[in-house]
N, C-alpha and C. Protein backbone atom coordinates (compact mmCIF):
# COMPACT_ATOMS: atom_id res chain seq x y z
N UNK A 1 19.37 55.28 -22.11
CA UNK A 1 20.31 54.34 -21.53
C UNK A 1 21.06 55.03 -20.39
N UNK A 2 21.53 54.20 -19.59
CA UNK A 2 21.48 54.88 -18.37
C UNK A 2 23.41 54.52 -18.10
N UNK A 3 23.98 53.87 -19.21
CA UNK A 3 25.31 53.87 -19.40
C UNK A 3 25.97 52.61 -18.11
N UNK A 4 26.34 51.74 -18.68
CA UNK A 4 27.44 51.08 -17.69
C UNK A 4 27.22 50.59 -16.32
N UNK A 5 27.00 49.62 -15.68
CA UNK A 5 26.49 49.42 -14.16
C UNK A 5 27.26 48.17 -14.01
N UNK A 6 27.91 47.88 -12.78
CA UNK A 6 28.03 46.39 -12.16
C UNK A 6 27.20 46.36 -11.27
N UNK A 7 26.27 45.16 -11.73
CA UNK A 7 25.77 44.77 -10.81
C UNK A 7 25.62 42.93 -10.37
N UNK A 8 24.86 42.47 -9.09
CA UNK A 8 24.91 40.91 -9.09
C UNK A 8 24.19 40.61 -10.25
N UNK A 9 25.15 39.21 -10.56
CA UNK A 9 24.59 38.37 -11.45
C UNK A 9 23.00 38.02 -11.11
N UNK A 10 22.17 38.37 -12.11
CA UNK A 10 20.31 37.59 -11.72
C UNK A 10 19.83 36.67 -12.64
N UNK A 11 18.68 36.44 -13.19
CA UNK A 11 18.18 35.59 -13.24
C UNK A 11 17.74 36.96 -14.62
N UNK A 12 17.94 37.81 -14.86
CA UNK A 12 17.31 38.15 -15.71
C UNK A 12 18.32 38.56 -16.94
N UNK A 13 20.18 38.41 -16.43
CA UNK A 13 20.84 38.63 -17.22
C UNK A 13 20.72 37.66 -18.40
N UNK A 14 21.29 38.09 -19.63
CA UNK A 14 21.56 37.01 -20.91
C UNK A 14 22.59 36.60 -20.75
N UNK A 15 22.73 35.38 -19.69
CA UNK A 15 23.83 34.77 -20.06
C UNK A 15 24.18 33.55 -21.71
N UNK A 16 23.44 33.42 -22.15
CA UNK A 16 23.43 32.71 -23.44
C UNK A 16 23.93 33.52 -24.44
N UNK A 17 23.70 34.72 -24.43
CA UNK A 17 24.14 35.57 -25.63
C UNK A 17 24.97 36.47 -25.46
N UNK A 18 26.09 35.89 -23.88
CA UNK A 18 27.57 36.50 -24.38
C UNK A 18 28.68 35.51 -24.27
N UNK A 19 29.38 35.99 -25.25
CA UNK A 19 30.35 35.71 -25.93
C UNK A 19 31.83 36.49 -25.54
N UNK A 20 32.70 35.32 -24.91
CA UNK A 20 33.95 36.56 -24.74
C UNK A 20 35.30 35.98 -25.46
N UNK A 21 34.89 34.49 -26.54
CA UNK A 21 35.93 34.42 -26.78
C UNK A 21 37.02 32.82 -26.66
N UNK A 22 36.26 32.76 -25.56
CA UNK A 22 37.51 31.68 -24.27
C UNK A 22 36.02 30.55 -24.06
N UNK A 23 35.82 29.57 -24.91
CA UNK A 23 34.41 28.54 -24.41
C UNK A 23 34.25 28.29 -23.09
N UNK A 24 35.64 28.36 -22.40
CA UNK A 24 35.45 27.76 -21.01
C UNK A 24 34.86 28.91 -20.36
N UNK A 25 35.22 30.06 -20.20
CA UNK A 25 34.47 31.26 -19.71
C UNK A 25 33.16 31.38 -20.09
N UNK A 26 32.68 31.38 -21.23
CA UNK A 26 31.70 31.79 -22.02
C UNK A 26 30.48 30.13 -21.19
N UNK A 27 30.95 29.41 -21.10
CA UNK A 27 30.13 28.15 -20.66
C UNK A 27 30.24 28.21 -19.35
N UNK A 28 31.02 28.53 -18.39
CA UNK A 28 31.05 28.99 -16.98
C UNK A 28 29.82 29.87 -16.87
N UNK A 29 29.64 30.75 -17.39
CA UNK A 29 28.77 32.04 -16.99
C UNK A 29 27.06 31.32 -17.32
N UNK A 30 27.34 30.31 -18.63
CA UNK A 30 26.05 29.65 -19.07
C UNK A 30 25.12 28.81 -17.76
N UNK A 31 26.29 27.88 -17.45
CA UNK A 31 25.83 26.86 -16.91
C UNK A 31 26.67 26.41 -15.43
N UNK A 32 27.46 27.25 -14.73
CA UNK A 32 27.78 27.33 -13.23
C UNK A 32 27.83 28.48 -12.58
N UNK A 33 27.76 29.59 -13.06
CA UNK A 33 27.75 31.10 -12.57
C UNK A 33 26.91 30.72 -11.74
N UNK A 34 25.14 30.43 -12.34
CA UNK A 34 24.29 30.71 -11.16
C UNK A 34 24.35 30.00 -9.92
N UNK A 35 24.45 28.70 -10.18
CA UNK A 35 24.48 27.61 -9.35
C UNK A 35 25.90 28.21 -8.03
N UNK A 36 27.05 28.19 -8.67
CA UNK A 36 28.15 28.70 -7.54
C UNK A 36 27.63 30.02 -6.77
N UNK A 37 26.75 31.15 -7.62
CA UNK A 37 26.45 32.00 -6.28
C UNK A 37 25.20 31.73 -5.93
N UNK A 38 24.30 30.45 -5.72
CA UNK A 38 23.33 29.88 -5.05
C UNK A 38 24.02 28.92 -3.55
N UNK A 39 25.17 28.50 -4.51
CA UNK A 39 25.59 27.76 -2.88
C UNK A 39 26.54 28.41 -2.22
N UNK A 40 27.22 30.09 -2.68
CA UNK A 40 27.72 30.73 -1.90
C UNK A 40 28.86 30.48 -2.21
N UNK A 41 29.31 29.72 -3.12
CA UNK A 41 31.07 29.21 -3.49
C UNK A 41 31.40 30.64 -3.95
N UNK A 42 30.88 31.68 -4.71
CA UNK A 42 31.70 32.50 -5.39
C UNK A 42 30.84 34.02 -5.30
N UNK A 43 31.12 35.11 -5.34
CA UNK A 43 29.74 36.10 -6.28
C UNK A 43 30.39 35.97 -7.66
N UNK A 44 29.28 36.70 -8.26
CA UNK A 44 29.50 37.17 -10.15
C UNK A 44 28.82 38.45 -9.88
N UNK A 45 29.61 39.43 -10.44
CA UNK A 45 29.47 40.84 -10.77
C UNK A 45 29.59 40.56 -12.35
N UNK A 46 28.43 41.41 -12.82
CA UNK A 46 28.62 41.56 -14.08
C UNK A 46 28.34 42.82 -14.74
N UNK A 47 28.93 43.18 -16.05
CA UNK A 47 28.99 44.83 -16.46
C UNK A 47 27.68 44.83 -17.24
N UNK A 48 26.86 45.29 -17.30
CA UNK A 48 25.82 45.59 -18.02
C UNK A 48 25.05 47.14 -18.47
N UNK A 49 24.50 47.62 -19.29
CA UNK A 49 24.24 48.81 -19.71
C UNK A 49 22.44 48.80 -19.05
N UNK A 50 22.09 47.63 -19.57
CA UNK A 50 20.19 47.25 -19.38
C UNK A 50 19.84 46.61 -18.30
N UNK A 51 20.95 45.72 -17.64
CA UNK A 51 20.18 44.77 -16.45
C UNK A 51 20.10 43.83 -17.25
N UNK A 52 20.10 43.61 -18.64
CA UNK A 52 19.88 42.05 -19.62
C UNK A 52 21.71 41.64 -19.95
N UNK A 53 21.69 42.00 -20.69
CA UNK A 53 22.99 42.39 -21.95
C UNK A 53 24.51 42.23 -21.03
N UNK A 54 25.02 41.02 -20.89
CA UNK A 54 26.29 41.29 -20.35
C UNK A 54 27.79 41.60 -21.30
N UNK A 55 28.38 42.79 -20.47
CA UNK A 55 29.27 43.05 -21.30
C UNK A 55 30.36 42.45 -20.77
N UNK A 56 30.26 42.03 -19.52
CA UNK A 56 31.69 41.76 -18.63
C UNK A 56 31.23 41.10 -17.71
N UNK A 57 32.59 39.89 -16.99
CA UNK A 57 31.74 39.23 -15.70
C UNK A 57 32.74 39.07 -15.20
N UNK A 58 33.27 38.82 -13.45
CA UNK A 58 34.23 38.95 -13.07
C UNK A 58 33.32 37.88 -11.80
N UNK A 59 34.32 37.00 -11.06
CA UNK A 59 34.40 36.54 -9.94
C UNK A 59 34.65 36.83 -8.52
N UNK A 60 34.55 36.17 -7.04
CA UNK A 60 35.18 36.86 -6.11
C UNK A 60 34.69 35.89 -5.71
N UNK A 61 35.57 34.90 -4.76
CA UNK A 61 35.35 34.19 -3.28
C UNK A 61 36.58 34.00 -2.32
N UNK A 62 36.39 33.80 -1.48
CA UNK A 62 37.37 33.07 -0.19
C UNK A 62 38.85 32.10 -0.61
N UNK A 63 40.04 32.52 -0.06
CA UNK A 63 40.67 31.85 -0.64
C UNK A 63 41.65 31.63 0.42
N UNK A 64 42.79 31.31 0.08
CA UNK A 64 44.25 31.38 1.29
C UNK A 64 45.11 31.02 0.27
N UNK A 65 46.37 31.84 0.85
CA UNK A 65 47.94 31.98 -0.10
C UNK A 65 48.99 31.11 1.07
N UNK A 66 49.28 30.78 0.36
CA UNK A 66 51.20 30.17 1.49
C UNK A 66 51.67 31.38 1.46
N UNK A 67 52.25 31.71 2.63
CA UNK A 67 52.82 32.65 3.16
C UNK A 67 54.04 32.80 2.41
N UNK A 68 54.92 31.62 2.63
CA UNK A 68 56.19 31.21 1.94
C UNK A 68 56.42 31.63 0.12
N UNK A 69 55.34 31.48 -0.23
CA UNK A 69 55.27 31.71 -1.54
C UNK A 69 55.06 33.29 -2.11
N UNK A 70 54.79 34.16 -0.80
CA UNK A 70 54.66 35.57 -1.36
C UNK A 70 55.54 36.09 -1.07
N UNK A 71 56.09 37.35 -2.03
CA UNK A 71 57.15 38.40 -1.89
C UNK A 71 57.31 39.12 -1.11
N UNK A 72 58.37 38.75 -0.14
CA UNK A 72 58.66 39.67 0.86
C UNK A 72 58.01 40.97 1.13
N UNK A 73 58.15 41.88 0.03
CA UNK A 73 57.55 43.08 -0.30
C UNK A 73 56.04 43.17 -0.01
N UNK A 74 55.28 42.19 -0.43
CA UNK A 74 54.28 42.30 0.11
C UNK A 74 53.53 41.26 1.52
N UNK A 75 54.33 40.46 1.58
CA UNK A 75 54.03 39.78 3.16
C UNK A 75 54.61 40.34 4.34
N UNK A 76 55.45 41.45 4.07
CA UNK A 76 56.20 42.06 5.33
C UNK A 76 55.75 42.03 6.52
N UNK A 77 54.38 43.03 6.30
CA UNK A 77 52.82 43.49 6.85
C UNK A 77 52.10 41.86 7.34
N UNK A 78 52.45 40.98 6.79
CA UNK A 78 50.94 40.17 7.13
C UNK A 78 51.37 39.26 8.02
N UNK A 79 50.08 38.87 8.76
CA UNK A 79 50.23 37.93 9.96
C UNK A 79 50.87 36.60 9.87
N UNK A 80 51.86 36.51 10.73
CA UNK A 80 52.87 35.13 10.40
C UNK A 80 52.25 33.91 10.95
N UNK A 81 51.22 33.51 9.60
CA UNK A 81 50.73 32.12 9.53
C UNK A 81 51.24 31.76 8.86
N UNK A 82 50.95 30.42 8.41
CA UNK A 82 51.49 29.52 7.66
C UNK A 82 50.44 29.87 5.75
N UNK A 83 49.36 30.18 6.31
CA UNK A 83 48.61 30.84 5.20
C UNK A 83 48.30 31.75 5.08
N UNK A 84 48.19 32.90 4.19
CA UNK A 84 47.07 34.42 4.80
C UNK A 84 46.20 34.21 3.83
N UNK A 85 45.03 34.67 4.83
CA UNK A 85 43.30 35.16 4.07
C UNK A 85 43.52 35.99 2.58
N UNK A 86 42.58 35.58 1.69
CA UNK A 86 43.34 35.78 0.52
C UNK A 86 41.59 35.72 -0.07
N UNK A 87 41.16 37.04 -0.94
CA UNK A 87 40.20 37.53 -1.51
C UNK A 87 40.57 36.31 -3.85
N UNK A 88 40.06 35.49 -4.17
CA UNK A 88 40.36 35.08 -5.27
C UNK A 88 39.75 35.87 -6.10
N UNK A 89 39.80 36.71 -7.10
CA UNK A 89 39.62 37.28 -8.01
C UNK A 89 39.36 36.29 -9.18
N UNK A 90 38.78 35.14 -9.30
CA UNK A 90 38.63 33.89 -9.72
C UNK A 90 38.27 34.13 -11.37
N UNK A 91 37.57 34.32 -11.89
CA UNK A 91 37.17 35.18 -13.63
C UNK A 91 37.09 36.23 -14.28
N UNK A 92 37.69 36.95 -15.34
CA UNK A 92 37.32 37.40 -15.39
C UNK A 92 37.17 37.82 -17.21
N UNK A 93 35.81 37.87 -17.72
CA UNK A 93 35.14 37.76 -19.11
C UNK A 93 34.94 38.86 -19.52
N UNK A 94 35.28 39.16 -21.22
CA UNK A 94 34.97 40.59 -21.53
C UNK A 94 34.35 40.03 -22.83
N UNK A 95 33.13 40.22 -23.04
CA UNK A 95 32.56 40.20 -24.15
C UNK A 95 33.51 40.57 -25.67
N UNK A 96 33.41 39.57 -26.91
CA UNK A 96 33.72 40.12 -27.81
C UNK A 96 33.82 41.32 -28.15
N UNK A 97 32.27 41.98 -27.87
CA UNK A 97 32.52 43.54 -28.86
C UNK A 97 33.20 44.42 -27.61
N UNK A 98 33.61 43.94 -26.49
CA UNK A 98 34.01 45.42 -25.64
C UNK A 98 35.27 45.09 -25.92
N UNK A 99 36.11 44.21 -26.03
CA UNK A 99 37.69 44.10 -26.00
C UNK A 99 38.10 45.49 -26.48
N UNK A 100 39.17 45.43 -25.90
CA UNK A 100 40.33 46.88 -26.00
C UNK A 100 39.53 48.33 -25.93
N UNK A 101 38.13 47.90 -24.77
CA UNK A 101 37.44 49.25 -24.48
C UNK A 101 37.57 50.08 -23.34
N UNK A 102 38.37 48.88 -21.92
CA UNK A 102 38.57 49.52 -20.84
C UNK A 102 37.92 48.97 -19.87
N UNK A 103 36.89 47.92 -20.67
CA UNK A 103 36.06 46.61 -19.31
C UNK A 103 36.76 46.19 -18.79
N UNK A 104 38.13 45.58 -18.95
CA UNK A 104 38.72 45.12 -18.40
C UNK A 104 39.36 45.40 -17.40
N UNK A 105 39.28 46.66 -17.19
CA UNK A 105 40.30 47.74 -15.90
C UNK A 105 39.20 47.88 -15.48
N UNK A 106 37.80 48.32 -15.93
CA UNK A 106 36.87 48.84 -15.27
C UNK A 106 36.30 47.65 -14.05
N UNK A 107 36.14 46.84 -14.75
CA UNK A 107 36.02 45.35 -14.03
C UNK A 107 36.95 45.32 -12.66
N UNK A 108 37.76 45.13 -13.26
CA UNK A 108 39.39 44.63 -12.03
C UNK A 108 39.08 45.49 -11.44
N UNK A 109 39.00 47.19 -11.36
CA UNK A 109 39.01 48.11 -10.00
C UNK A 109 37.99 47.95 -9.38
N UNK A 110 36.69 47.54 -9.97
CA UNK A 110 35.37 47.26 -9.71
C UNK A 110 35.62 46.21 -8.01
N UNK A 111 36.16 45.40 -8.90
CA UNK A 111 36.40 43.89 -8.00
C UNK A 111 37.73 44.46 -6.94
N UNK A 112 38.62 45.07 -7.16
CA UNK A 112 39.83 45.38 -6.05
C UNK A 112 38.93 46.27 -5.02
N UNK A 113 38.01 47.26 -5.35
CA UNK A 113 37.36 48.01 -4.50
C UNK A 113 36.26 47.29 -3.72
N UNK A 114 35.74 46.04 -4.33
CA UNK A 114 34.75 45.29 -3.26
C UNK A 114 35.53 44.77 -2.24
N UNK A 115 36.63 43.95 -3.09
CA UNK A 115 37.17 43.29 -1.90
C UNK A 115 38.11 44.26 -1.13
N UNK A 116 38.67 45.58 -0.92
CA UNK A 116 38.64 45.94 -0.23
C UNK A 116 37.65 45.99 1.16
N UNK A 117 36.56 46.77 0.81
CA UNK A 117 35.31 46.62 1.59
C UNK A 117 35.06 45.52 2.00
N UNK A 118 35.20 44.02 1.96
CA UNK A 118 35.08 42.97 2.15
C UNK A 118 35.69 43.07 3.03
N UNK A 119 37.46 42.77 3.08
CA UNK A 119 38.15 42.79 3.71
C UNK A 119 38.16 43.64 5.46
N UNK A 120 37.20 44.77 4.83
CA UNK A 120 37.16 45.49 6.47
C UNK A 120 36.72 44.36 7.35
N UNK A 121 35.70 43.78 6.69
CA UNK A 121 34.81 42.88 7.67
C UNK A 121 35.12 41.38 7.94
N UNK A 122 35.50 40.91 6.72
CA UNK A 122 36.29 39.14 6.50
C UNK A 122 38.10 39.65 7.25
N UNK A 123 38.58 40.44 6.94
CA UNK A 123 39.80 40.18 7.29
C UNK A 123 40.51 39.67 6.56
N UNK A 124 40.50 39.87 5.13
CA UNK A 124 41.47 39.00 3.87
C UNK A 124 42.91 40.11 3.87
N UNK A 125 43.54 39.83 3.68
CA UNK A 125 45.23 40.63 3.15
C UNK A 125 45.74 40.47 2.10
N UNK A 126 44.82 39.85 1.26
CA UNK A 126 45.90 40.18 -0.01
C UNK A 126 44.59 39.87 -1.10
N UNK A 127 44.45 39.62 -2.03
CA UNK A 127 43.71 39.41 -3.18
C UNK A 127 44.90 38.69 -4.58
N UNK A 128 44.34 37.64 -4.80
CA UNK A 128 45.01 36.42 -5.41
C UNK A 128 44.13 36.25 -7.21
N UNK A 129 45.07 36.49 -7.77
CA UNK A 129 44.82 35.77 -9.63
C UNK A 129 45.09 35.09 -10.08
N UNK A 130 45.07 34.21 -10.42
CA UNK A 130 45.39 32.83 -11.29
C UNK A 130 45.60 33.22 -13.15
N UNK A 131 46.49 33.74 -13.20
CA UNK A 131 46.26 34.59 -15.03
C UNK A 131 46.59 33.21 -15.81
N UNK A 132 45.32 32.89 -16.55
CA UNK A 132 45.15 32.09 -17.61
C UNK A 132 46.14 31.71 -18.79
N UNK A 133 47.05 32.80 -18.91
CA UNK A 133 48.18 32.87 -20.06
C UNK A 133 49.16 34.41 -19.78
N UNK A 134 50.12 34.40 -20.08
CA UNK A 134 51.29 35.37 -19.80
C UNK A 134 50.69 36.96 -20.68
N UNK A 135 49.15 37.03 -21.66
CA UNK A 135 49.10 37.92 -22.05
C UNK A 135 47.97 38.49 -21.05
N UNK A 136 47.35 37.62 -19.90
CA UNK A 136 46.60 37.90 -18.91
C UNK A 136 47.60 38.51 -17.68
N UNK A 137 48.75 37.27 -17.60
CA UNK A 137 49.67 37.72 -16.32
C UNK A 137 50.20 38.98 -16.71
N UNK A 138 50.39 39.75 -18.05
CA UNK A 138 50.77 41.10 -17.78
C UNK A 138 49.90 42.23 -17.68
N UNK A 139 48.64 41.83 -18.44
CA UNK A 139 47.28 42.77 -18.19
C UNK A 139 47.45 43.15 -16.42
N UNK A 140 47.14 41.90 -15.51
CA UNK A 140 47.69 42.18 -13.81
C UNK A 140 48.83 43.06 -13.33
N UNK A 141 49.85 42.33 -13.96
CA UNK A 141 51.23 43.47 -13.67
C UNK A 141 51.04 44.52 -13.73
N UNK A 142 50.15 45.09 -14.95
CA UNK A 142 50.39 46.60 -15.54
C UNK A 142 49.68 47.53 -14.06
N UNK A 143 48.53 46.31 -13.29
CA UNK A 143 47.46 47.44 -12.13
C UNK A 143 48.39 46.56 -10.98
N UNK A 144 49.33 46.53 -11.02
CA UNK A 144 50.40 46.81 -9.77
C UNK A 144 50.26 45.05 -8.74
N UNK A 145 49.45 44.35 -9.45
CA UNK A 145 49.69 42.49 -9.06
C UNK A 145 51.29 42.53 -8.87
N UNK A 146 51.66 41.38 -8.08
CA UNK A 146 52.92 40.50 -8.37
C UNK A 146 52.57 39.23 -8.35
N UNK A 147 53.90 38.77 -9.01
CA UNK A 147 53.76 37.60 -8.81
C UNK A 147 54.29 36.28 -8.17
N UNK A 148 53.97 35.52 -7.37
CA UNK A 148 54.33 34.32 -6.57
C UNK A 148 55.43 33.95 -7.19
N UNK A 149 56.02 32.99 -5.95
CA UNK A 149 56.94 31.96 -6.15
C UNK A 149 56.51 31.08 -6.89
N UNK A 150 55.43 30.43 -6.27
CA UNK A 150 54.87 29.35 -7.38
C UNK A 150 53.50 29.23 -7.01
N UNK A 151 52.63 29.17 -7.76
CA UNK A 151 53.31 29.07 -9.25
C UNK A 151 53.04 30.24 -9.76
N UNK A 152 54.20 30.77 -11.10
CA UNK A 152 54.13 31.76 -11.17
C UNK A 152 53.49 32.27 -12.07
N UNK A 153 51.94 31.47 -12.10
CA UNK A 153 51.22 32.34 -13.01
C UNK A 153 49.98 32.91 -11.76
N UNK A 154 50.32 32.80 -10.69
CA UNK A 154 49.33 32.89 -9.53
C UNK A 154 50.36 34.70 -9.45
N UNK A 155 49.18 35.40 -9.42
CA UNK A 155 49.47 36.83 -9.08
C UNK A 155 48.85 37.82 -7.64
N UNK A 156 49.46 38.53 -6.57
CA UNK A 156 48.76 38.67 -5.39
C UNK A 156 49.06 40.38 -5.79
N UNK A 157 47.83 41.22 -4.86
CA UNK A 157 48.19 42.25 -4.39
C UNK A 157 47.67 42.86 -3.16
N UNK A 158 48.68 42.94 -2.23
CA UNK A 158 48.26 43.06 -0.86
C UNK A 158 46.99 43.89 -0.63
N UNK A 159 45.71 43.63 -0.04
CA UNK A 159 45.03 44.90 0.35
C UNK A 159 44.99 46.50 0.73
N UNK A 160 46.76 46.54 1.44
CA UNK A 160 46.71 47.74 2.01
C UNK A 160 47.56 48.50 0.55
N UNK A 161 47.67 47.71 -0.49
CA UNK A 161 48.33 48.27 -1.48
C UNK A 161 46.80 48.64 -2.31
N UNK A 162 45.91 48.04 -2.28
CA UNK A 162 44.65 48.24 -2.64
C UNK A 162 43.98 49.86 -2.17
N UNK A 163 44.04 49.73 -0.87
CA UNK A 163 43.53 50.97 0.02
C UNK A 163 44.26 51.91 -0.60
N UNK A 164 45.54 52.00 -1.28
CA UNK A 164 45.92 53.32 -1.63
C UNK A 164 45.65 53.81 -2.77
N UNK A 165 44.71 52.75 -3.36
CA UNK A 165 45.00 52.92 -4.95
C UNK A 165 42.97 53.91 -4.55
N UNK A 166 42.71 53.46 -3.74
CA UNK A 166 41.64 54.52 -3.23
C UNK A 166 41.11 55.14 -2.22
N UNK A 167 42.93 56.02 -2.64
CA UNK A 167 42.55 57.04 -1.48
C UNK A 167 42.35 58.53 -1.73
């Protein structure tokens, strides 16, 4: 075994035989994962050991934030539109048996470091979460997210706050 890989979602992963818990996640990955990165709405990165077997799946597409709605602290820096380019961090699934193993961080830096790299080329400034419940919105807090005006389960963290976290 060749230990741990993200790679794109294919056609050869098991999406039927994971389980993270949450039906709506677990049926996302079944039956719209593929389809959304066929028409380009989203990617899916997923954690796998074999290339089959998913342990973890995480989202990423195109988004925009109200300007108005982000914290000073981190809009200081960004271009005074009315919206800024905004990377969505849109899912993210941890298989039953990995919980409380570290997929979950492994994932998120996974995904903060693409869309960095993204960003050289798209031009996004911030990267945006939508946390599902307040025991998700603090999982974010703890890797340095904030959070919006409103709504405040929507969590941002500027890119160039990203760039430092790999430097």
């Amino acid at each position: 075994m060749n230990g741990p890989k993200i790679e794109p979602l294919s056609k050869s992963h098991d999406r039927a035989g994971f389980q993270c818990g949450v039906a709506a996640l677990d049926r996302y990955l079944l039956t719209k994962a593929g389809q959304d990165v066929k028409r380009n709405a989203t990617q899916c990165c997923v954690l796998s050991d074999d290339g089959v077997r998913v342990r973890g799946y995480y989202t990423l597409s195109a988004a925009s934030v109200v300007l108005s709605d982000v914290p000073l602290a981190q809009s200081r820096r960004l271009a005074r539109y009315p919206e800024a380019p905004a990377i969505l961090f849109g899912r993210l699934a941890i298989s039953e048996s990995e919980h409380g193993r570290g997929a979950g961080g492994f994932l998120l830096m996974d995904a903060l470091k693409r869309s960095l790299d993204v960003s050289s080329v798209l031009g996004a400034s911030l990267v945006v979460v939508d946390a599902k419940d307040e025991q998700a919105a603090a999982f974010y807090l703890h890797y340095g997210f904030v959070r919006l005006e409103n709504p405040a389960s929507r969590l941002v963290m500027a890119v160039a706050t990203i760039a430092k976290l790999f430097e």
